[in-house]
C-alpha atoms as a PDB file:
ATOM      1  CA  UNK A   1     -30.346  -4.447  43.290  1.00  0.00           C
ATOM      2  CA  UNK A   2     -32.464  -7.581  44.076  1.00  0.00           C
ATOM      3  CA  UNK A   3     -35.018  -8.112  46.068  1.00  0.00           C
ATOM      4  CA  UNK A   4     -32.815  -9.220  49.201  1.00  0.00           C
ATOM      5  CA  UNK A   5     -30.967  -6.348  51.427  1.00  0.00           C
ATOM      6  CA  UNK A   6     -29.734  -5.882  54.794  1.00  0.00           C
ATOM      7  CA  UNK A   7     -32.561  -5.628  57.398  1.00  0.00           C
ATOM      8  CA  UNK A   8     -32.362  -4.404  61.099  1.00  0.00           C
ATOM      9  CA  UNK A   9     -35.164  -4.280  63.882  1.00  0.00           C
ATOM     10  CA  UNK A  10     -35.286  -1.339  65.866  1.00  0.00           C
ATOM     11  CA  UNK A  11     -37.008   0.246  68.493  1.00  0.00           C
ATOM     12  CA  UNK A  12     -40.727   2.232  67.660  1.00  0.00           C
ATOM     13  CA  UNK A  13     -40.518   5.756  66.038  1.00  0.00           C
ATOM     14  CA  UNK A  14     -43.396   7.769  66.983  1.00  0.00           C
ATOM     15  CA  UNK A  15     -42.763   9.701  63.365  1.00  0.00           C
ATOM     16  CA  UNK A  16     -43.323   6.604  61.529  1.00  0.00           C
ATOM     17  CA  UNK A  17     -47.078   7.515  60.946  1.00  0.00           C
ATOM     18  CA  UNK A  18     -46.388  10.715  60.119  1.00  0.00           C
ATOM     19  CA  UNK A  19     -43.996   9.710  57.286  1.00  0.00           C
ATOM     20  CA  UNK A  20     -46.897   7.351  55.908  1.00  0.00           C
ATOM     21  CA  UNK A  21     -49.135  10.311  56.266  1.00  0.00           C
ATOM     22  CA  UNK A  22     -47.461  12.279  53.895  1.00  0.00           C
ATOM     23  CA  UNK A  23     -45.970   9.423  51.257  1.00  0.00           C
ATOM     24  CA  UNK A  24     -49.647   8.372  50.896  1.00  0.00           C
ATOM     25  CA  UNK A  25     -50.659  11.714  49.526  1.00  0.00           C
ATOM     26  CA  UNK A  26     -47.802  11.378  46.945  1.00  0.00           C
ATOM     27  CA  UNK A  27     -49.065   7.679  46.144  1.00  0.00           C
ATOM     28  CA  UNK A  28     -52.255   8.595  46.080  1.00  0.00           C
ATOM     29  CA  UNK A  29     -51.613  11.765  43.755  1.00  0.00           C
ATOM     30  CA  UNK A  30     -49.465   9.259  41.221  1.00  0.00           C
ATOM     31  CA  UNK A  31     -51.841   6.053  41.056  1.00  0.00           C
ATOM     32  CA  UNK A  32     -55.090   8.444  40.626  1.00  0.00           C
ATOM     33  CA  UNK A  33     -57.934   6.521  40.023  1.00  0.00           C
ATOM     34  CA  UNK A  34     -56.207   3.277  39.932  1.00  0.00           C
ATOM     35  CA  UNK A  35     -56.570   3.297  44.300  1.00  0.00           C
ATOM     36  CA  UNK A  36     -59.445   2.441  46.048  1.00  0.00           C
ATOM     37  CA  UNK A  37     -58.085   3.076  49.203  1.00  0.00           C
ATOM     38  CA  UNK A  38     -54.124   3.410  50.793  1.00  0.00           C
ATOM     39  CA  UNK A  39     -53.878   2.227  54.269  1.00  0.00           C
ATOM     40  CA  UNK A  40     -50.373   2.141  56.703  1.00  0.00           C
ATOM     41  CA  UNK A  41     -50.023  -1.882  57.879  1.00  0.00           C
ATOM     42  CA  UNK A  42     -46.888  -3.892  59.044  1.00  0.00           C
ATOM     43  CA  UNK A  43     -45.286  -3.230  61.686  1.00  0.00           C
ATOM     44  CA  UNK A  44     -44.284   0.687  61.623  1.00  0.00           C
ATOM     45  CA  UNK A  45     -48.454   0.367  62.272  1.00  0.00           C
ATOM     46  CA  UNK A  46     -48.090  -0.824  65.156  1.00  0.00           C
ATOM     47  CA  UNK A  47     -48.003   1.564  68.268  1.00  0.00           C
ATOM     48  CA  UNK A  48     -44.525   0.354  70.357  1.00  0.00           C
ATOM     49  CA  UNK A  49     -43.702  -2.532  68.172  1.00  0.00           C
ATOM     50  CA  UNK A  50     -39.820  -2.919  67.767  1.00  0.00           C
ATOM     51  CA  UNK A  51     -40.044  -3.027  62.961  1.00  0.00           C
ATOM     52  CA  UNK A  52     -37.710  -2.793  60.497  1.00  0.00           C
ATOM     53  CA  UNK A  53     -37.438   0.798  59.315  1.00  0.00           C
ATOM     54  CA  UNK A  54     -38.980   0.942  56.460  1.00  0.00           C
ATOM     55  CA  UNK A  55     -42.563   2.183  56.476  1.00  0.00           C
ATOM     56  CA  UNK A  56     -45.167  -0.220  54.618  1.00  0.00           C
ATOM     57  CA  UNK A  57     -47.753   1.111  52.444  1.00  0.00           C
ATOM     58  CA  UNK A  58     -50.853  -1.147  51.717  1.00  0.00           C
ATOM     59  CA  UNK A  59     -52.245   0.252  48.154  1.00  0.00           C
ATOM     60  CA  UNK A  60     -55.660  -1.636  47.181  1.00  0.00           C
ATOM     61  CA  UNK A  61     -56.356  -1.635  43.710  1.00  0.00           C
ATOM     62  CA  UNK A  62     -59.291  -1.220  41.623  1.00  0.00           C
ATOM     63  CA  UNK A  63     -57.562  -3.409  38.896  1.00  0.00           C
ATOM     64  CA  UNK A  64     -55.114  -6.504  39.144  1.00  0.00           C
ATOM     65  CA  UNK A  65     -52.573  -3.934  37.084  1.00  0.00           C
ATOM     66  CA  UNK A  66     -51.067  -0.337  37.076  1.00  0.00           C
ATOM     67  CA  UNK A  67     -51.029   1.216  33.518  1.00  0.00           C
ATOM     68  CA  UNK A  68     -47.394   2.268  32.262  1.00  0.00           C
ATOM     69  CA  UNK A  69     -48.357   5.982  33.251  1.00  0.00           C
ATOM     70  CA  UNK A  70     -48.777   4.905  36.799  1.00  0.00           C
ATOM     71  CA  UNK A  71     -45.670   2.939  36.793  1.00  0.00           C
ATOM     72  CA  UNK A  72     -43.282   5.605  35.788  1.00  0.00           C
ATOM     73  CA  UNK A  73     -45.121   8.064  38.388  1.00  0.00           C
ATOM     74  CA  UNK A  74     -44.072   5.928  41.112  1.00  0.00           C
ATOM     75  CA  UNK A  75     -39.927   5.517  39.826  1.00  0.00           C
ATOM     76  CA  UNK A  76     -40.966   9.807  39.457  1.00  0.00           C
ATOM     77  CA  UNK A  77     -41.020   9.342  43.096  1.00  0.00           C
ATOM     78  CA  UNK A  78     -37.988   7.402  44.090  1.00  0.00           C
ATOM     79  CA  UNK A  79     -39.679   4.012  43.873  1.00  0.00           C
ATOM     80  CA  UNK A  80     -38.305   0.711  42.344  1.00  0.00           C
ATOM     81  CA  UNK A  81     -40.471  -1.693  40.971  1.00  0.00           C
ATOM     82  CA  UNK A  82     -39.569  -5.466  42.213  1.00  0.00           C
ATOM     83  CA  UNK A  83     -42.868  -7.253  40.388  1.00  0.00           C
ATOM     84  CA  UNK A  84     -44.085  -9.867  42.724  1.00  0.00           C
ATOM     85  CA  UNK A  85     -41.359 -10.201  44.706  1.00  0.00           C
ATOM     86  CA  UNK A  86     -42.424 -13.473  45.791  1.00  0.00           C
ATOM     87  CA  UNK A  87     -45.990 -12.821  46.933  1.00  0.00           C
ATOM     88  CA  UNK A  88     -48.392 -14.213  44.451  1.00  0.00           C
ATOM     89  CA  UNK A  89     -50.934 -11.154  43.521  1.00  0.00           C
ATOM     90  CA  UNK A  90     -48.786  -8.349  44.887  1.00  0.00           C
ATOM     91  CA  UNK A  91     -46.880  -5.657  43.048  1.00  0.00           C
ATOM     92  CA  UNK A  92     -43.999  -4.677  45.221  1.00  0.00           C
ATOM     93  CA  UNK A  93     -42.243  -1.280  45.036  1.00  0.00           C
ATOM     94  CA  UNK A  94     -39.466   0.050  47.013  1.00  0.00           C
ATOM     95  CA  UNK A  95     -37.875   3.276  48.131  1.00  0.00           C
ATOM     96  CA  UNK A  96     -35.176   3.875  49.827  1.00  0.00           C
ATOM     97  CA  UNK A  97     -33.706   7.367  51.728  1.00  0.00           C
ATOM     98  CA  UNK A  98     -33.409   9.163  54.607  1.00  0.00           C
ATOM     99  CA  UNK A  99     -36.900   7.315  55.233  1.00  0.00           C
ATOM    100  CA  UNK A 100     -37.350   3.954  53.655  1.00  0.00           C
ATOM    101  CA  UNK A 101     -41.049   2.814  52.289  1.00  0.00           C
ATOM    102  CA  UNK A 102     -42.055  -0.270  50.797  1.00  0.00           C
ATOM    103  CA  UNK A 103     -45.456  -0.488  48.995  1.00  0.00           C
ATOM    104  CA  UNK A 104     -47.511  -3.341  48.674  1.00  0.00           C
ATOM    105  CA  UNK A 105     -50.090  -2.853  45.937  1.00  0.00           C
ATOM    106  CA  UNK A 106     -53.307  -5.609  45.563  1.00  0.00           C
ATOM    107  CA  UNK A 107     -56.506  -6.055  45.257  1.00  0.00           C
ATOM    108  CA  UNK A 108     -58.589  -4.244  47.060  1.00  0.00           C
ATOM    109  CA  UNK A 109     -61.108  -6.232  49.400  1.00  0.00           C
ATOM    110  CA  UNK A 110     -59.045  -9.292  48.500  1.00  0.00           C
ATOM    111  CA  UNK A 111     -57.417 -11.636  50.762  1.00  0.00           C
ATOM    112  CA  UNK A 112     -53.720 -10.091  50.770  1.00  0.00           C
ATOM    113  CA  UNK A 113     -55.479  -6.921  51.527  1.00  0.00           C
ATOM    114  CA  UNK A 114     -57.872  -8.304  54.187  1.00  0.00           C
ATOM    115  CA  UNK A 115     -54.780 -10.209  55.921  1.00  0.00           C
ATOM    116  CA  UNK A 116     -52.646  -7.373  56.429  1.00  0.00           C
ATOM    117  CA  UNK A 117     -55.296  -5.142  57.730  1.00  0.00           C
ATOM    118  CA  UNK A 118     -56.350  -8.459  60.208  1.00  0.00           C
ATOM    119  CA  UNK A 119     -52.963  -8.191  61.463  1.00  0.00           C
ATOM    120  CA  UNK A 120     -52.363  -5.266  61.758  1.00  0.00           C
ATOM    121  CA  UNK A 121     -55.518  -4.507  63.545  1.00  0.00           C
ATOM    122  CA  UNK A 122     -54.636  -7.617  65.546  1.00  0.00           C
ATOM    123  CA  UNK A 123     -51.387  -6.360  66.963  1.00  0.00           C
ATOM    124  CA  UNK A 124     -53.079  -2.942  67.612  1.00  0.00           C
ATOM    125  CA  UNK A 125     -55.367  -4.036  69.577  1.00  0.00           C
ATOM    126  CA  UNK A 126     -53.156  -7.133  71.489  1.00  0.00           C
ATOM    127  CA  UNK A 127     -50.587  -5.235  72.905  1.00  0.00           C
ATOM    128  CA  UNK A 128     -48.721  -7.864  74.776  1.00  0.00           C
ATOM    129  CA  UNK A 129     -48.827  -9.949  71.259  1.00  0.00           C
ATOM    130  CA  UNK A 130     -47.532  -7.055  69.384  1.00  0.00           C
ATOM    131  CA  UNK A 131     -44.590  -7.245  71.953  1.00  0.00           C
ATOM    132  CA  UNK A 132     -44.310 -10.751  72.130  1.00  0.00           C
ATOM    133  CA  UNK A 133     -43.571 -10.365  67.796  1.00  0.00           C
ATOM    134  CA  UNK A 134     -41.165  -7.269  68.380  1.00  0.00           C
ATOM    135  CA  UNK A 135     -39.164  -9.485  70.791  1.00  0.00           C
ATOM    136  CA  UNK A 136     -39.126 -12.397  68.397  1.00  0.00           C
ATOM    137  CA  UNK A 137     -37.859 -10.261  65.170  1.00  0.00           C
ATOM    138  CA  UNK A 138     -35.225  -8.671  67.646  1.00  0.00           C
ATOM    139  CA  UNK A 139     -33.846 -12.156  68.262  1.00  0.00           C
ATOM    140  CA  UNK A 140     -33.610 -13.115  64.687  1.00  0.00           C
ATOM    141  CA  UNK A 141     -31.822 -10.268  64.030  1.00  0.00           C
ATOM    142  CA  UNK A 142     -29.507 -10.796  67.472  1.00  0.00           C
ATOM    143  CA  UNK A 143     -29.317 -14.700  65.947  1.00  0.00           C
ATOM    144  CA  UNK A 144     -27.560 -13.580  62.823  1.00  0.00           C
ATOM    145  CA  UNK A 145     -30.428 -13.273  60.699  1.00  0.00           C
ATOM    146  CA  UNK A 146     -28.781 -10.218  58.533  1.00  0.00           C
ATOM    147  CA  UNK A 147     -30.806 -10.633  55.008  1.00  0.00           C
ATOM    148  CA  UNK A 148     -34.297  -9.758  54.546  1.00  0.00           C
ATOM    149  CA  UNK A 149     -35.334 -12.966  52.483  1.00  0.00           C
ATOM    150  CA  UNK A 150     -33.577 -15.251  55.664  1.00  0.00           C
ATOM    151  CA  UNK A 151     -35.720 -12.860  57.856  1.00  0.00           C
ATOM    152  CA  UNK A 152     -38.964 -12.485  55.901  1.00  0.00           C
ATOM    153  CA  UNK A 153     -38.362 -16.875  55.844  1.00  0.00           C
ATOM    154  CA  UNK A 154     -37.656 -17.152  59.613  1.00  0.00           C
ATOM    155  CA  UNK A 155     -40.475 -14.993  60.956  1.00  0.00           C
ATOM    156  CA  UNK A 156     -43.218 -16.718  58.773  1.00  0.00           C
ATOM    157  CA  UNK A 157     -44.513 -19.214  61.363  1.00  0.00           C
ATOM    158  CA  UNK A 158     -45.202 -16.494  63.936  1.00  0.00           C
ATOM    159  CA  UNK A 159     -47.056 -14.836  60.949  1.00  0.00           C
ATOM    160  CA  UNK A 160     -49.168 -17.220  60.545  1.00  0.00           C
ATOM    161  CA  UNK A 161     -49.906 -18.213  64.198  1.00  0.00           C
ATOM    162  CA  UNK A 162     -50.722 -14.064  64.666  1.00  0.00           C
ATOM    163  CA  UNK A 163     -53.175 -14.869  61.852  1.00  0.00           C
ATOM    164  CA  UNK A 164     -54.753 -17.528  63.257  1.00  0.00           C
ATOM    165  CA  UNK A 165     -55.210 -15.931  66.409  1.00  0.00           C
ATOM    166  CA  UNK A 166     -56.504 -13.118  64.720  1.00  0.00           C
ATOM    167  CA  UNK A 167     -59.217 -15.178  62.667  1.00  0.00           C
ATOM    168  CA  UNK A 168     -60.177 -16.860  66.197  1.00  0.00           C
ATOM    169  CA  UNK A 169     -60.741 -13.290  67.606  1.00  0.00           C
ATOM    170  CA  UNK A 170     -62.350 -11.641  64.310  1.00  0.00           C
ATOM    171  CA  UNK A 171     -62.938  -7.748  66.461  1.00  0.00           C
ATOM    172  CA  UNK A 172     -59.289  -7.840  67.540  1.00  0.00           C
ATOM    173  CA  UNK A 173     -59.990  -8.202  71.196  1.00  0.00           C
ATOM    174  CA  UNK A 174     -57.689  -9.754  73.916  1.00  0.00           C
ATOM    175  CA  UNK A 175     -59.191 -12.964  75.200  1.00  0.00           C
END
Protein backbone atom coordinates (compact mmCIF):
# COMPACT_ATOMS: atom_id res chain seq x y z
CA UNK A 1 0.00 0.00 0.00
CA UNK A 2 1.23 3.58 -0.75
CA UNK A 3 1.26 6.35 1.00
CA UNK A 4 -2.28 7.65 -0.30
CA UNK A 5 -5.67 6.03 1.27
CA UNK A 6 -9.14 6.93 1.78
CA UNK A 7 -9.59 9.67 4.46
CA UNK A 8 -12.86 10.80 6.26
CA UNK A 9 -13.44 13.71 8.87
CA UNK A 10 -15.51 12.94 11.66
CA UNK A 11 -16.88 14.24 14.62
CA UNK A 12 -14.44 14.43 18.15
CA UNK A 13 -13.98 11.13 20.15
CA UNK A 14 -13.43 11.83 23.67
CA UNK A 15 -11.33 8.25 23.68
CA UNK A 16 -8.95 9.56 21.25
CA UNK A 17 -6.48 10.60 24.09
CA UNK A 18 -6.86 7.70 25.77
CA UNK A 19 -5.82 5.55 22.76
CA UNK A 20 -2.58 7.85 22.45
CA UNK A 21 -2.14 7.28 26.11
CA UNK A 22 -1.63 3.82 25.84
CA UNK A 23 0.13 3.46 22.09
CA UNK A 24 2.77 5.87 23.51
CA UNK A 25 3.79 3.46 26.20
CA UNK A 26 4.22 0.77 23.45
CA UNK A 27 6.31 3.41 21.31
CA UNK A 28 8.05 4.44 23.95
CA UNK A 29 8.88 0.75 25.22
CA UNK A 30 10.11 -0.12 21.34
CA UNK A 31 12.26 3.12 20.43
CA UNK A 32 14.03 3.02 24.08
CA UNK A 33 16.54 5.43 24.27
CA UNK A 34 16.24 6.59 20.80
CA UNK A 35 13.01 9.17 22.26
CA UNK A 36 13.48 12.19 23.91
CA UNK A 37 10.07 12.79 24.41
CA UNK A 38 6.44 11.38 22.64
CA UNK A 39 3.79 13.94 22.59
CA UNK A 40 -0.16 13.50 21.02
CA UNK A 41 -0.50 16.59 18.19
CA UNK A 42 -2.86 16.91 15.10
CA UNK A 43 -6.00 17.09 15.33
CA UNK A 44 -7.30 13.98 17.55
CA UNK A 45 -5.32 16.72 20.09
CA UNK A 46 -7.57 18.89 19.80
CA UNK A 47 -10.54 18.99 22.36
CA UNK A 48 -13.98 19.12 19.90
CA UNK A 49 -12.17 19.37 16.66
CA UNK A 50 -14.05 17.38 13.85
CA UNK A 51 -10.11 14.93 12.57
CA UNK A 52 -9.58 12.21 10.60
CA UNK A 53 -9.51 9.07 12.73
CA UNK A 54 -6.39 8.21 12.99
CA UNK A 55 -4.55 9.28 16.13
CA UNK A 56 -1.09 11.18 15.48
CA UNK A 57 1.87 10.47 17.45
CA UNK A 58 4.69 13.16 17.53
CA UNK A 59 8.04 11.02 18.42
CA UNK A 60 11.17 13.50 18.89
CA UNK A 61 14.31 11.95 18.35
CA UNK A 62 17.59 12.07 19.90
CA UNK A 63 19.15 11.10 16.46
CA UNK A 64 18.14 11.98 12.74
CA UNK A 65 17.77 7.85 12.47
CA UNK A 66 16.19 4.71 14.16
CA UNK A 67 18.67 1.72 14.28
CA UNK A 68 17.33 -1.55 12.43
CA UNK A 69 16.39 -2.93 16.03
CA UNK A 70 14.05 -0.06 16.49
CA UNK A 71 12.62 -0.40 13.12
CA UNK A 72 11.50 -3.94 13.30
CA UNK A 73 10.04 -3.16 16.97
CA UNK A 74 7.70 -0.82 15.52
CA UNK A 75 6.37 -3.42 12.28
CA UNK A 76 6.43 -5.88 15.96
CA UNK A 77 3.69 -3.55 16.67
CA UNK A 78 1.51 -3.32 13.64
CA UNK A 79 3.34 -0.34 12.16
CA UNK A 80 4.38 0.26 8.46
CA UNK A 81 7.20 2.21 7.66
CA UNK A 82 6.43 4.88 4.69
CA UNK A 83 10.15 6.77 4.93
CA UNK A 84 9.53 10.39 4.42
CA UNK A 85 6.44 10.28 3.04
CA UNK A 86 6.85 13.57 1.61
CA UNK A 87 7.91 15.63 4.62
CA UNK A 88 11.54 16.43 4.41
CA UNK A 89 13.16 15.24 7.97
CA UNK A 90 10.28 13.04 9.06
CA UNK A 91 10.09 9.28 9.33
CA UNK A 92 6.50 8.33 8.86
CA UNK A 93 4.95 5.09 10.20
CA UNK A 94 1.51 3.86 10.00
CA UNK A 95 -0.93 1.54 11.68
CA UNK A 96 -3.96 0.67 10.92
CA UNK A 97 -7.00 -1.33 13.09
CA UNK A 98 -9.79 -1.08 15.02
CA UNK A 99 -7.88 2.29 16.02
CA UNK A 100 -5.72 3.85 13.40
CA UNK A 101 -2.26 5.78 14.48
CA UNK A 102 0.11 7.50 12.44
CA UNK A 103 3.56 8.42 13.89
CA UNK A 104 5.57 11.18 12.99
CA UNK A 105 9.14 10.71 14.19
CA UNK A 106 11.85 13.98 14.07
CA UNK A 107 14.05 15.77 15.65
CA UNK A 108 13.49 16.66 18.77
CA UNK A 109 13.51 20.56 19.54
CA UNK A 110 13.61 20.99 15.76
CA UNK A 111 11.33 22.91 13.67
CA UNK A 112 8.87 19.98 12.50
CA UNK A 113 8.68 19.24 16.13
CA UNK A 114 8.25 22.85 17.35
CA UNK A 115 5.45 23.44 14.51
CA UNK A 116 3.25 20.75 15.40
CA UNK A 117 3.33 21.39 19.05
CA UNK A 118 2.65 25.47 17.97
CA UNK A 119 -0.37 24.21 16.41
CA UNK A 120 -1.53 22.15 18.26
CA UNK A 121 -1.24 24.28 21.28
CA UNK A 122 -2.72 26.95 19.01
CA UNK A 123 -5.98 25.22 18.30
CA UNK A 124 -6.17 24.22 22.04
CA UNK A 125 -6.17 27.21 23.21
CA UNK A 126 -8.36 29.13 20.10
CA UNK A 127 -11.35 27.33 20.29
CA UNK A 128 -13.40 29.10 17.73
CA UNK A 129 -10.16 28.59 15.29
CA UNK A 130 -10.00 24.99 16.08
CA UNK A 131 -13.71 24.99 14.82
CA UNK A 132 -13.33 27.23 12.14
CA UNK A 133 -10.42 24.21 10.75
CA UNK A 134 -12.89 21.26 11.68
CA UNK A 135 -15.53 22.99 9.49
CA UNK A 136 -13.09 23.55 6.66
CA UNK A 137 -11.71 19.73 6.54
CA UNK A 138 -15.51 18.67 6.75
CA UNK A 139 -16.12 20.57 3.52
CA UNK A 140 -13.25 19.11 1.67
CA UNK A 141 -14.34 15.96 2.46
CA UNK A 142 -18.30 16.99 1.59
CA UNK A 143 -16.44 18.60 -1.81
CA UNK A 144 -15.23 15.24 -2.95
CA UNK A 145 -11.94 15.37 -1.54
CA UNK A 146 -11.79 11.32 -0.94
CA UNK A 147 -7.75 10.71 -0.96
CA UNK A 148 -5.52 11.71 1.72
CA UNK A 149 -2.66 13.21 -0.56
CA UNK A 150 -5.74 15.53 -2.43
CA UNK A 151 -6.69 16.29 1.26
CA UNK A 152 -3.33 16.67 3.01
CA UNK A 153 -2.77 19.19 -0.59
CA UNK A 154 -6.10 21.07 -0.18
CA UNK A 155 -5.93 21.87 3.52
CA UNK A 156 -2.27 23.23 3.36
CA UNK A 157 -3.07 26.95 3.06
CA UNK A 158 -5.23 26.95 6.20
CA UNK A 159 -2.12 25.19 7.73
CA UNK A 160 -0.10 27.63 7.19
CA UNK A 161 -2.35 30.67 7.94
CA UNK A 162 -3.05 28.64 11.61
CA UNK A 163 0.75 28.90 11.77
CA UNK A 164 1.09 32.23 11.19
CA UNK A 165 -1.44 33.16 13.53
CA UNK A 166 0.10 31.07 15.92
CA UNK A 167 3.70 32.70 15.53
CA UNK A 168 1.81 36.24 15.88
CA UNK A 169 0.33 34.97 19.23
CA UNK A 170 3.54 32.93 20.52
CA UNK A 171 1.43 31.87 24.34
CA UNK A 172 -1.53 30.62 22.30
CA UNK A 173 -3.93 33.23 23.49
CA UNK A 174 -7.11 34.54 21.69
CA UNK A 175 -6.62 38.12 20.63
Amino acid sequence: MGVDEPVAVVGYDPGWPLAFDRERRRVGEALGDAVVAIEHFGSTAVPGMAAKPIVDILVGLRVSELREKQMTALVRLGYEYLGEAGVSGRLAFRKRGPTAYNIAAVGWNGRLWQDSLLLRNFLRANPEEARRYGRRKQQLVSQGVSTLLKYSERKEASIQELLRSARARPNGSPP
